[in-house]
C-alpha atoms as a PDB file:
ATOM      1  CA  UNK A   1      28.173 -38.124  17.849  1.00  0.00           C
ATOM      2  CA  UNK A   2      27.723 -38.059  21.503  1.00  0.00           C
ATOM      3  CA  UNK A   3      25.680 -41.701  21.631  1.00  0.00           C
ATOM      4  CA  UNK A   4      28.561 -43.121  19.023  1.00  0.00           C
ATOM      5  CA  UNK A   5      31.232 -42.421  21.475  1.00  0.00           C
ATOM      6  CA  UNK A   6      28.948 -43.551  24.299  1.00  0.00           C
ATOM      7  CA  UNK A   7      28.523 -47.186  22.730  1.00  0.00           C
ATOM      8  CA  UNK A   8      32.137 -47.153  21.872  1.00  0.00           C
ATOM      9  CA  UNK A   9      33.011 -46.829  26.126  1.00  0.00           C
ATOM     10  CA  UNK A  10      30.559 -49.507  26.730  1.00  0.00           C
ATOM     11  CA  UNK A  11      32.446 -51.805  23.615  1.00  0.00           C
ATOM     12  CA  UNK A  12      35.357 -51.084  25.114  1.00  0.00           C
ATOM     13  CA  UNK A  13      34.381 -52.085  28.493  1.00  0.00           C
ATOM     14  CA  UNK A  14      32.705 -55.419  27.754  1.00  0.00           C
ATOM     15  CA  UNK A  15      35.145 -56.347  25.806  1.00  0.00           C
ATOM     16  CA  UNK A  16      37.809 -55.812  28.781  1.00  0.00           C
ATOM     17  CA  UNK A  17      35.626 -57.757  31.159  1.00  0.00           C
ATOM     18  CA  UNK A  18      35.923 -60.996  28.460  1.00  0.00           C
ATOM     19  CA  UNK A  19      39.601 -60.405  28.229  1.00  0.00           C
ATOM     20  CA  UNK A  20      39.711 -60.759  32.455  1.00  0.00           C
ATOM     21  CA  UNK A  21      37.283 -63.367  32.697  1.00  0.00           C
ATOM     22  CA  UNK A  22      39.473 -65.639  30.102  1.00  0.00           C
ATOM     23  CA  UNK A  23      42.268 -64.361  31.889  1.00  0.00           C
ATOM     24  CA  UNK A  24      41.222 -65.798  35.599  1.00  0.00           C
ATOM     25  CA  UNK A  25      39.561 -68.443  34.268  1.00  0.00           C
ATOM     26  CA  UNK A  26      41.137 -70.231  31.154  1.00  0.00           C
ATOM     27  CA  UNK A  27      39.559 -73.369  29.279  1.00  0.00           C
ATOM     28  CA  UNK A  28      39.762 -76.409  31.521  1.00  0.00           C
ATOM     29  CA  UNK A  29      40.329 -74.045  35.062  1.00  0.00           C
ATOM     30  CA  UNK A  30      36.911 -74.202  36.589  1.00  0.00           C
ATOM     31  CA  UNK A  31      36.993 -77.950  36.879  1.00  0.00           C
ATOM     32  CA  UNK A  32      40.597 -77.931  38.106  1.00  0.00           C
ATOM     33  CA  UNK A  33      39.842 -75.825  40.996  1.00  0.00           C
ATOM     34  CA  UNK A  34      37.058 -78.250  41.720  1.00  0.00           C
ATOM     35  CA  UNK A  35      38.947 -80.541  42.441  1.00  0.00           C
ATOM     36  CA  UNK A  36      42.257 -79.452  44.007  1.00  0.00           C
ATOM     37  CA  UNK A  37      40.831 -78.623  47.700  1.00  0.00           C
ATOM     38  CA  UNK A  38      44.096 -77.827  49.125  1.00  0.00           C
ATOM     39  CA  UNK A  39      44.532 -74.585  51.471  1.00  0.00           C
ATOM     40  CA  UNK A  40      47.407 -73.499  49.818  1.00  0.00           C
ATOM     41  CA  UNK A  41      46.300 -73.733  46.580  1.00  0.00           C
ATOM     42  CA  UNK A  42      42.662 -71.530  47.207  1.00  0.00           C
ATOM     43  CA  UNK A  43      45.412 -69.063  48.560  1.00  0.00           C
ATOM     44  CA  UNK A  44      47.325 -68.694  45.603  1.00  0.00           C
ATOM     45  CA  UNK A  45      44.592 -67.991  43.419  1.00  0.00           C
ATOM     46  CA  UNK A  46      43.470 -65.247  46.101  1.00  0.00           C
ATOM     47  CA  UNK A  47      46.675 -63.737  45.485  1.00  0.00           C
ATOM     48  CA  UNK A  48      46.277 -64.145  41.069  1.00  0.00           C
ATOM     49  CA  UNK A  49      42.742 -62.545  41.305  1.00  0.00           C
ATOM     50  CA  UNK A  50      44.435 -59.692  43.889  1.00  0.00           C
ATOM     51  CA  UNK A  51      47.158 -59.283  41.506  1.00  0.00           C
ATOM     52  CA  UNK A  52      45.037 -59.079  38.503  1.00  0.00           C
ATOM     53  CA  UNK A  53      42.834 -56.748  40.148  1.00  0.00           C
ATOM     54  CA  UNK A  54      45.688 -54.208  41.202  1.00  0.00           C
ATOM     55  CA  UNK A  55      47.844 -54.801  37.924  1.00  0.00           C
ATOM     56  CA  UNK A  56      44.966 -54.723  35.173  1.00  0.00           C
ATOM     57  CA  UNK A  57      41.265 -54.162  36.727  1.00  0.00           C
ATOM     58  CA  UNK A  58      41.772 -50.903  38.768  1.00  0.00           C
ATOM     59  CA  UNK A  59      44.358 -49.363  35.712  1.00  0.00           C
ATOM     60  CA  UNK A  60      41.752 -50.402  33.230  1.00  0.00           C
ATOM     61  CA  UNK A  61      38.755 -48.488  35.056  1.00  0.00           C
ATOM     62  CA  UNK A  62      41.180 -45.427  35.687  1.00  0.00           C
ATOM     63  CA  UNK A  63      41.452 -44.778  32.140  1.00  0.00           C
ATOM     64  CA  UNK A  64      37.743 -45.419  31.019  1.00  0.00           C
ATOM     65  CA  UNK A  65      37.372 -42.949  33.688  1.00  0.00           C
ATOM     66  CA  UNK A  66      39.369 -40.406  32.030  1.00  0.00           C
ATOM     67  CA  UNK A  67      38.166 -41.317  28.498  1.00  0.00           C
ATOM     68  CA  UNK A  68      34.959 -40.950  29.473  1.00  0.00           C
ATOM     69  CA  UNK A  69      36.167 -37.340  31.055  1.00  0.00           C
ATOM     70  CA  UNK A  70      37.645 -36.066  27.881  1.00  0.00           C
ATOM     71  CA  UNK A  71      34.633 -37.293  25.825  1.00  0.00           C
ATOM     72  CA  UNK A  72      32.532 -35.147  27.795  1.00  0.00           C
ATOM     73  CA  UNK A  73      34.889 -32.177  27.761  1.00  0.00           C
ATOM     74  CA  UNK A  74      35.006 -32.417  23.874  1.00  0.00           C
ATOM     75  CA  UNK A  75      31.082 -32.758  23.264  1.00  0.00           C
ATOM     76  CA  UNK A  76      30.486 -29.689  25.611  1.00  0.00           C
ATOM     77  CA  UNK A  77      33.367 -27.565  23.732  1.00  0.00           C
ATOM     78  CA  UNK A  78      31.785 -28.803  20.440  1.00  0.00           C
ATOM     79  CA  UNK A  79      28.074 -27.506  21.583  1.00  0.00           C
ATOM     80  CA  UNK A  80      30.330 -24.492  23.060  1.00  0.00           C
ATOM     81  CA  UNK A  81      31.188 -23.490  19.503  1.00  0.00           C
ATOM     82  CA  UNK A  82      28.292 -24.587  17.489  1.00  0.00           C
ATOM     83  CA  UNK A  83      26.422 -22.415  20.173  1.00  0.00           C
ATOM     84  CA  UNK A  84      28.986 -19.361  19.504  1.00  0.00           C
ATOM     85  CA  UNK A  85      28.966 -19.627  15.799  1.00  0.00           C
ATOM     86  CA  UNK A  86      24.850 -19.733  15.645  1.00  0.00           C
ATOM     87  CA  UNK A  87      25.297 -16.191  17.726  1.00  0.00           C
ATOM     88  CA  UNK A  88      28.056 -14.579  15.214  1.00  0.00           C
ATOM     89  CA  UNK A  89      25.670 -15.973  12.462  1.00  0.00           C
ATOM     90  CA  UNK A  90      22.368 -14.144  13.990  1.00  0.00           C
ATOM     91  CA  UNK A  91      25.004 -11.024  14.965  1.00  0.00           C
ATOM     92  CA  UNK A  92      26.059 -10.983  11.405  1.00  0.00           C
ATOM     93  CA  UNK A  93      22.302 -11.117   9.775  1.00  0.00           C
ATOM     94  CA  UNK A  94      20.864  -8.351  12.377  1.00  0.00           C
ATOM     95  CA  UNK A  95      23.988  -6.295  11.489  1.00  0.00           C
ATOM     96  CA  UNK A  96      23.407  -7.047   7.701  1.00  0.00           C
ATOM     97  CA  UNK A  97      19.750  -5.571   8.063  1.00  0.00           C
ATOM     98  CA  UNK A  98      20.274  -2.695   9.935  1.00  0.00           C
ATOM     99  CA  UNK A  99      23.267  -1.844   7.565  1.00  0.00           C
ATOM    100  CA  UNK A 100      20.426  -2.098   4.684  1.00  0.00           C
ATOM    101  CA  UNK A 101      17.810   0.416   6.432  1.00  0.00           C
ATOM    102  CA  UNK A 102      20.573   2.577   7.209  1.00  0.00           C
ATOM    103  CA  UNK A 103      21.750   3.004   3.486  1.00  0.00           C
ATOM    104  CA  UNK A 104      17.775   2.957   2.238  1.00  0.00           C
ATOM    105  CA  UNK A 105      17.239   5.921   4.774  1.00  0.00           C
ATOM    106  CA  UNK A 106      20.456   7.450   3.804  1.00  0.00           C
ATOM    107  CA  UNK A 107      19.742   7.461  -0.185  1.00  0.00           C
ATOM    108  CA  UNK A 108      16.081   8.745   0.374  1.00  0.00           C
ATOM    109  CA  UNK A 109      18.096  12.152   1.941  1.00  0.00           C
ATOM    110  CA  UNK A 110      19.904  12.524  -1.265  1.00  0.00           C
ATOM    111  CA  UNK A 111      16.233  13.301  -2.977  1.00  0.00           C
ATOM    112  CA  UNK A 112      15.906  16.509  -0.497  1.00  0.00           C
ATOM    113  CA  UNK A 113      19.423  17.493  -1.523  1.00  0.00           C
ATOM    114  CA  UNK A 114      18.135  17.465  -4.812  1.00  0.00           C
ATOM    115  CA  UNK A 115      15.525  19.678  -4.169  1.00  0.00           C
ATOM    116  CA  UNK A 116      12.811  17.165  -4.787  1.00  0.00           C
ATOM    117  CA  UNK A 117      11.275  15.665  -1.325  1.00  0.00           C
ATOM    118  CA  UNK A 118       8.850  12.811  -2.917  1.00  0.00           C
ATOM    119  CA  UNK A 119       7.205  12.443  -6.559  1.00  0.00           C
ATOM    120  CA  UNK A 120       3.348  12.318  -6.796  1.00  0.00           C
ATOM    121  CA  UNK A 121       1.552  10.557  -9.699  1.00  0.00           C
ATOM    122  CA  UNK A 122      -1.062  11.941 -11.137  1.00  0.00           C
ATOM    123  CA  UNK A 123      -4.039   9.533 -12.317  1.00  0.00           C
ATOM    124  CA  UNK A 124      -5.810  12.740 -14.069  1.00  0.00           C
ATOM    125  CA  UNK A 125      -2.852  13.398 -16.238  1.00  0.00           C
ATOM    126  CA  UNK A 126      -2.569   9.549 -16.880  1.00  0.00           C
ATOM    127  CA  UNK A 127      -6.492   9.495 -17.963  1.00  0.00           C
ATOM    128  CA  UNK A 128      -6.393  12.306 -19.884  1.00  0.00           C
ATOM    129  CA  UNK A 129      -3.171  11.026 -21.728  1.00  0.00           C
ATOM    130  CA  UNK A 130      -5.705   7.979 -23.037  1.00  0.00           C
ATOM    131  CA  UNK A 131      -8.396  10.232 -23.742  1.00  0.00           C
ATOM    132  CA  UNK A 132      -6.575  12.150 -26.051  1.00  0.00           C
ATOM    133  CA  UNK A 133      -4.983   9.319 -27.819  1.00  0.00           C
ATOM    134  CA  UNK A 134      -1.373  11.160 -27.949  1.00  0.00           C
ATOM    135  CA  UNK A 135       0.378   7.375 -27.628  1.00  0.00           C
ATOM    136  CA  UNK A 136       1.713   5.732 -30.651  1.00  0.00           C
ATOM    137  CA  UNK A 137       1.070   2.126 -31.564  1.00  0.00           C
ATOM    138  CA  UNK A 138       4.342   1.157 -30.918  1.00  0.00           C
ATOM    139  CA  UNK A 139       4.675   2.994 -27.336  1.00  0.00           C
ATOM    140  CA  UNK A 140       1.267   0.740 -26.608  1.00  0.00           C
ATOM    141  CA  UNK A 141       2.772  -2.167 -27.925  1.00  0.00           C
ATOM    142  CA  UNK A 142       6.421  -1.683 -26.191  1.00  0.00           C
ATOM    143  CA  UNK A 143       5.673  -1.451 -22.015  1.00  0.00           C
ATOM    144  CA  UNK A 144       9.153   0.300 -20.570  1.00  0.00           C
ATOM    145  CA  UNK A 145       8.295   2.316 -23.753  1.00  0.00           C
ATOM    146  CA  UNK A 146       4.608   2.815 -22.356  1.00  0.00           C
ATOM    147  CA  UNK A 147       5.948   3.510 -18.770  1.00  0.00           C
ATOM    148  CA  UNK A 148       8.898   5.877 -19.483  1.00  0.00           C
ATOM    149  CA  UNK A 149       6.021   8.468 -21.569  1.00  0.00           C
ATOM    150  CA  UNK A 150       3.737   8.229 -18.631  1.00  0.00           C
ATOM    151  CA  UNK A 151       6.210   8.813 -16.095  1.00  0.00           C
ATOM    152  CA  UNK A 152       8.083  11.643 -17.463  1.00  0.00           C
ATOM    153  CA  UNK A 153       4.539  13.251 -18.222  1.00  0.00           C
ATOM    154  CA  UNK A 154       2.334  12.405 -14.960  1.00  0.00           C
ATOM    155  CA  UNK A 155       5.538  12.186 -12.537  1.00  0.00           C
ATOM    156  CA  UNK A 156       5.020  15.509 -10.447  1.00  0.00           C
ATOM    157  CA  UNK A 157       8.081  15.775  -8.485  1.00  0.00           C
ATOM    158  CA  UNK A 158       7.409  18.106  -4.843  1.00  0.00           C
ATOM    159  CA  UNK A 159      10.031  21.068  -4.690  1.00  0.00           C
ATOM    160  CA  UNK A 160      11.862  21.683  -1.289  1.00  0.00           C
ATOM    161  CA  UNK A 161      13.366  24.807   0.205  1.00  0.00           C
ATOM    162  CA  UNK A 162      17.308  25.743  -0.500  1.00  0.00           C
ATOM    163  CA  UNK A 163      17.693  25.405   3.518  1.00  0.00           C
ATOM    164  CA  UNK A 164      16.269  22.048   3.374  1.00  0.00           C
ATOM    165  CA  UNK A 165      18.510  21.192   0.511  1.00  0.00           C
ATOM    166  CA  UNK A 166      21.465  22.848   2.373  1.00  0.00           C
ATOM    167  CA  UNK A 167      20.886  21.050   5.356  1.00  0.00           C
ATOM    168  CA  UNK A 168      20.626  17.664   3.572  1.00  0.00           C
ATOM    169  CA  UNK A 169      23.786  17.667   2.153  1.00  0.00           C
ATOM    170  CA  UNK A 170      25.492  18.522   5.545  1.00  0.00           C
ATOM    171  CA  UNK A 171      24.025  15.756   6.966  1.00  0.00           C
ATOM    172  CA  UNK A 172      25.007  13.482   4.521  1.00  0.00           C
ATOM    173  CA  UNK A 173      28.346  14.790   5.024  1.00  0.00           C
ATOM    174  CA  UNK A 174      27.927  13.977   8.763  1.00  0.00           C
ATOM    175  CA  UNK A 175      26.888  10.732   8.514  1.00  0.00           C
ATOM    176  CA  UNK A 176      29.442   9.711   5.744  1.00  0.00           C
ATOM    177  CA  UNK A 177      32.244  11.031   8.653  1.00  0.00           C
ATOM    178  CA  UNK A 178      30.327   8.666  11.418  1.00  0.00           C
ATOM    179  CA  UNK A 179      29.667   5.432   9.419  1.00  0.00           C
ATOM    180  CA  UNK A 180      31.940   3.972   7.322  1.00  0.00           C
ATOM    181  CA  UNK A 181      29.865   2.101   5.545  1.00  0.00           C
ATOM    182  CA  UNK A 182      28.163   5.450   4.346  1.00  0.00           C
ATOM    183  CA  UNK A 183      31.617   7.159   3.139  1.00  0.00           C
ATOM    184  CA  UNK A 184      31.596   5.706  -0.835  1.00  0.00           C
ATOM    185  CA  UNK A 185      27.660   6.206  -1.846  1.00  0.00           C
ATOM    186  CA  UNK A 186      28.147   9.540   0.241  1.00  0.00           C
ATOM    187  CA  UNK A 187      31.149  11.121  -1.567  1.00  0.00           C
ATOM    188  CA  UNK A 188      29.464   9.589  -5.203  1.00  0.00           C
ATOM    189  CA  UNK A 189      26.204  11.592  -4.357  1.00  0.00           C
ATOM    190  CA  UNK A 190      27.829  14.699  -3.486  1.00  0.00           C
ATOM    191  CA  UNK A 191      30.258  14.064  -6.199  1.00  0.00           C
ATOM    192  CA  UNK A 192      27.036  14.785  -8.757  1.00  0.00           C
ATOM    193  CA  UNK A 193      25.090  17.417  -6.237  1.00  0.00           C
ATOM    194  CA  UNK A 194      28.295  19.161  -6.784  1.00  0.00           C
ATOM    195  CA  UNK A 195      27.583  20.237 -10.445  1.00  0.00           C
ATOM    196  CA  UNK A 196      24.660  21.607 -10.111  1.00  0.00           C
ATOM    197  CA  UNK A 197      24.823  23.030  -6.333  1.00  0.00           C
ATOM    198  CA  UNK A 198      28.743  23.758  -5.576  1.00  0.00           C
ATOM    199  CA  UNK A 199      28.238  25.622  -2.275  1.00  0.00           C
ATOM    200  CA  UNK A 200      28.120  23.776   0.298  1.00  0.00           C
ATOM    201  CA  UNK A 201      28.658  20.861  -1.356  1.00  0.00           C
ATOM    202  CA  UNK A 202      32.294  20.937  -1.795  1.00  0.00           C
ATOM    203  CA  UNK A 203      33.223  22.230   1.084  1.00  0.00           C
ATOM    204  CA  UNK A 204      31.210  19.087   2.426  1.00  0.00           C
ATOM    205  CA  UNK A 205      33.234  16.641   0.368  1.00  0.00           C
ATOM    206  CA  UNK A 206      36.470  18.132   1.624  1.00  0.00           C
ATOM    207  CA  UNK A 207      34.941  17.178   4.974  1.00  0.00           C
ATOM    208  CA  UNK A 208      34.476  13.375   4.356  1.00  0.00           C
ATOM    209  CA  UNK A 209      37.762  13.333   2.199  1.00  0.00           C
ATOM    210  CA  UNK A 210      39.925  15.292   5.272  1.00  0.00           C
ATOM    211  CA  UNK A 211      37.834  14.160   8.616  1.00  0.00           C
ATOM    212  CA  UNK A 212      38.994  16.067  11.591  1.00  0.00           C
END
């Protein structure tokens, strides 16, 4: 953009120096002057070329001037914004990430309200599940089939204290209160802890629902 505008100034200039020179000097002048040698006649084409000079020449170079001005001014606002707009854009993306670590840290406390703080899988319960031969032919021949036996037999979930549990659910009240972004997966969590673990789970939800 900025070298299209650029050859446009110089187009426009070139093309104002033809229009002066075939202005001072129209077919069939150069010769005439040649020959007329009179003093007064050298002095009145002074006086054109002066007037020509004040009335088109100077006014002429005045606004290129200012052209050329604004065309600056409007290339460096243009870089302005694409430079602004490529910061909201990285702004946006950072934000974006640390809004997906925050809710993938913030579901993995729902696991201690549950009571369970991590699952282990156990490879001796998984061979000894072959070795005894206790899967079908179609559980061997269907995968999720395959995946859901093994997991719900060899998935050894790790039990955590009631205060831990307690205190997880508080702070997922906390944090629901702080971020908003946390407020809808926070009450729908606690919304299902509730069923199995009323106290102090709804006070907790009245919390979120009725922030001081």
């Amino acid at each position: 953009m900025k070298k299209t505008l650029v050859k446009i100034i110089y187009s426009l200039a070139f093309l104002i120096a033809l229009i002066n020179v075939n202005y001072l000097y129209p077919q069939g002048t150069v010769s005439n002057i040649k020959i007329e040698t009179a003093p007064n006649t050298n002095n009145q084409n002074n006086t054109s070329f002066q007037l020509v000079i004040d009335n088109w020449i100077l006014p002429i170079t005045k606004i290129l001037t200012l052209i050329s001005i604004i065309v600056g001014i409007c290339i460096s606002i243009n870089q302005y914004k694409l430079k602004v707009n490529s910061e909201i854009r990285l702004k946006e993306s950072a934000n974006a990430e640390n809004d997906v670590k925050l809710l993938k840290l913030f579901t993995e406390i729902f696991d201690i309200a549950h009571g369970r703080k991590n699952h282990i899988i156990s490879e001796t319960i998984i061979k000894e599940l072959f070795d005894k031969d206790i899967f079908t032919e179609e559980e061997l021949n269907n995968l999720e089939a395959l995946n859901n036996k093994i997991e719900n037999a060899a998935n050894l979930p790790i039990h955590v204290g009631l205060g831990a549990q307690d205190a997880a659910i508080v702070a997922i009240a906390n944090l629901s209160i702080k971020y908003e972004i946390l407020k809808a997966p926070g009450l729908a969590g606690l919304l299902v802890i509730k069923d199995f673990k009323p106290d102090p789970t709804t006070a907790c939800i009245n919390r979120i629902n009725n922030p001081l």
